[in-house]
N, C-alpha and C. Protein backbone atom coordinates (compact mmCIF):
# COMPACT_ATOMS: atom_id res chain seq x y z
N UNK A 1 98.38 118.49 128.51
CA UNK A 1 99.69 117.99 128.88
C UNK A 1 100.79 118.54 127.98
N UNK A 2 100.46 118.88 126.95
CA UNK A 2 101.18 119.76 125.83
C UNK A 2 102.03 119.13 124.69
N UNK A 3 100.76 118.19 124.80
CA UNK A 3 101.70 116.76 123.83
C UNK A 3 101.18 117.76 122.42
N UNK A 4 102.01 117.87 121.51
CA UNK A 4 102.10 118.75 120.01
C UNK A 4 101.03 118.04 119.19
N UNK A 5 101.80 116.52 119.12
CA UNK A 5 101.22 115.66 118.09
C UNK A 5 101.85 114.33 118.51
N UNK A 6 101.47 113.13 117.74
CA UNK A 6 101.35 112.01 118.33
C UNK A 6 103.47 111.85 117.93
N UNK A 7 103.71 112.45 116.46
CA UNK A 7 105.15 111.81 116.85
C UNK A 7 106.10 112.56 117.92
N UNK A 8 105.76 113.63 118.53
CA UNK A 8 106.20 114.26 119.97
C UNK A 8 106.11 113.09 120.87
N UNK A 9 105.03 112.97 120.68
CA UNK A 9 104.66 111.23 121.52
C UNK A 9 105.51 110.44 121.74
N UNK A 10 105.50 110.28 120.85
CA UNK A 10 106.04 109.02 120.21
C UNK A 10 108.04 108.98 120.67
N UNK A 11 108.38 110.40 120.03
CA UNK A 11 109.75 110.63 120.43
C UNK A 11 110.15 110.60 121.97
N UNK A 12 109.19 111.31 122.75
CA UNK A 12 109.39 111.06 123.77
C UNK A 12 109.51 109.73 125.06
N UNK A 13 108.57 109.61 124.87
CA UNK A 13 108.19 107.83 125.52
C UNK A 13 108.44 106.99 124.94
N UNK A 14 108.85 106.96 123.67
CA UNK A 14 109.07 105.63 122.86
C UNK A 14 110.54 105.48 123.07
N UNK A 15 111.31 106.06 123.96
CA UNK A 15 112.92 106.18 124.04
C UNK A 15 112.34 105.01 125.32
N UNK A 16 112.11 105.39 125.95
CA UNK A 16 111.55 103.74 127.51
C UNK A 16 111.04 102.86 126.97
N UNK A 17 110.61 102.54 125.73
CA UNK A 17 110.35 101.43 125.26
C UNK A 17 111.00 100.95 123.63
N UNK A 18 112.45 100.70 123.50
CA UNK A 18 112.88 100.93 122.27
C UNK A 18 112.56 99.53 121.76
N UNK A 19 112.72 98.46 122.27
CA UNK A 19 112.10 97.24 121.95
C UNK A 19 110.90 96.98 121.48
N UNK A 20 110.04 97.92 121.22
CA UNK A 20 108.40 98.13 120.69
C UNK A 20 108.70 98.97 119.48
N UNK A 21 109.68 99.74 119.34
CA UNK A 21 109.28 100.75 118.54
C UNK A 21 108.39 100.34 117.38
N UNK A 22 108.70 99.25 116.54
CA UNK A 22 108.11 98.64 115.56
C UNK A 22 106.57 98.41 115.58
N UNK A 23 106.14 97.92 116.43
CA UNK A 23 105.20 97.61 116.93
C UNK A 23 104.03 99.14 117.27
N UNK A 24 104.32 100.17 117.87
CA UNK A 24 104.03 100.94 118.44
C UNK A 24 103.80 101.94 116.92
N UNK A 25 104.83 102.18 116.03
CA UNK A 25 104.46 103.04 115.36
C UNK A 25 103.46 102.52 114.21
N UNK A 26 103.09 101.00 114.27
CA UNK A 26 102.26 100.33 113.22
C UNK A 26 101.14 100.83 114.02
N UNK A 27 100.70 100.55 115.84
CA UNK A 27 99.62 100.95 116.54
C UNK A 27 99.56 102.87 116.13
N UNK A 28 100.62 103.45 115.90
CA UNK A 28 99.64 104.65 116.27
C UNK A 28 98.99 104.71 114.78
N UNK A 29 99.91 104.44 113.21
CA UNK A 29 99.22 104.18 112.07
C UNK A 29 98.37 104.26 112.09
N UNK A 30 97.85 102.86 112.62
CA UNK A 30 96.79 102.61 112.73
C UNK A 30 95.20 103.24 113.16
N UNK A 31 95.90 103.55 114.27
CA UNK A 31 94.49 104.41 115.29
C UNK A 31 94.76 105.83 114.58
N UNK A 32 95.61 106.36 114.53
CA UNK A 32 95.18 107.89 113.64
C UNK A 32 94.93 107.54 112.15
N UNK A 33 94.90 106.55 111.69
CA UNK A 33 94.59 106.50 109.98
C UNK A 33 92.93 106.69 110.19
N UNK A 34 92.11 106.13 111.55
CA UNK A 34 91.06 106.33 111.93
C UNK A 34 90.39 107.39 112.15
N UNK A 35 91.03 108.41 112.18
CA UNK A 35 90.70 109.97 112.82
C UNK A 35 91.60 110.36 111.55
N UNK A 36 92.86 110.82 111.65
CA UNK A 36 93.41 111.75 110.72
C UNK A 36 92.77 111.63 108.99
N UNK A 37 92.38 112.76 108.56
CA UNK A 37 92.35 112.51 107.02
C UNK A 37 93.30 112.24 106.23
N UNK A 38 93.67 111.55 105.09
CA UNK A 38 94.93 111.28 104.28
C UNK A 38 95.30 112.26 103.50
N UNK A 39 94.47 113.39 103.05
CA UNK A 39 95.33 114.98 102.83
C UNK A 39 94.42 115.82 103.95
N UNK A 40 94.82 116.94 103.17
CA UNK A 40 94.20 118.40 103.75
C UNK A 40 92.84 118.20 103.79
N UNK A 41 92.20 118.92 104.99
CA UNK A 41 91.05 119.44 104.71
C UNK A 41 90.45 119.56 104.08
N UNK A 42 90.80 121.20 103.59
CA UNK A 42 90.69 121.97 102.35
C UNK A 42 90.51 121.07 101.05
N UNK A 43 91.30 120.44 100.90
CA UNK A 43 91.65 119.71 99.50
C UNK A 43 90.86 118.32 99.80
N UNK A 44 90.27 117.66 100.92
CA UNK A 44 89.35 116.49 100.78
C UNK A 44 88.00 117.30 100.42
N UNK A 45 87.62 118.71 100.89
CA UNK A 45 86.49 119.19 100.60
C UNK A 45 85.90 119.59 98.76
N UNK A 46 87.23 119.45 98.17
CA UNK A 46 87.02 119.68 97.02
C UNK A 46 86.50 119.05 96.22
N UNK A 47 86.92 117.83 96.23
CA UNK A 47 86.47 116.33 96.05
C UNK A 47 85.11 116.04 95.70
């Protein structure tokens, strides 16, 4: 669909729902703190 990354996302569709925004950017936090690593790659492999 050619979504970049989640705050493309986020910028886009989150304009139809501005009353959530708060809400919505604690949900994506959330669910990518689950998947995304908190640095680099590279630099968690060093570890």
């Amino acid at each position: 669909m050619g979504h970049a990354d989640a705050q493309m996302v986020f910028q886009v569709y989150g304009k139809w729902m501005s009353e959530n925004n708060n809400a919505q950017v604690a949900l994506l936090n959330t669910q990518l703190s689950e998947f995304a690593p908190t640095m680099p790659h590279n630099e968690a492999m060093k570890n």
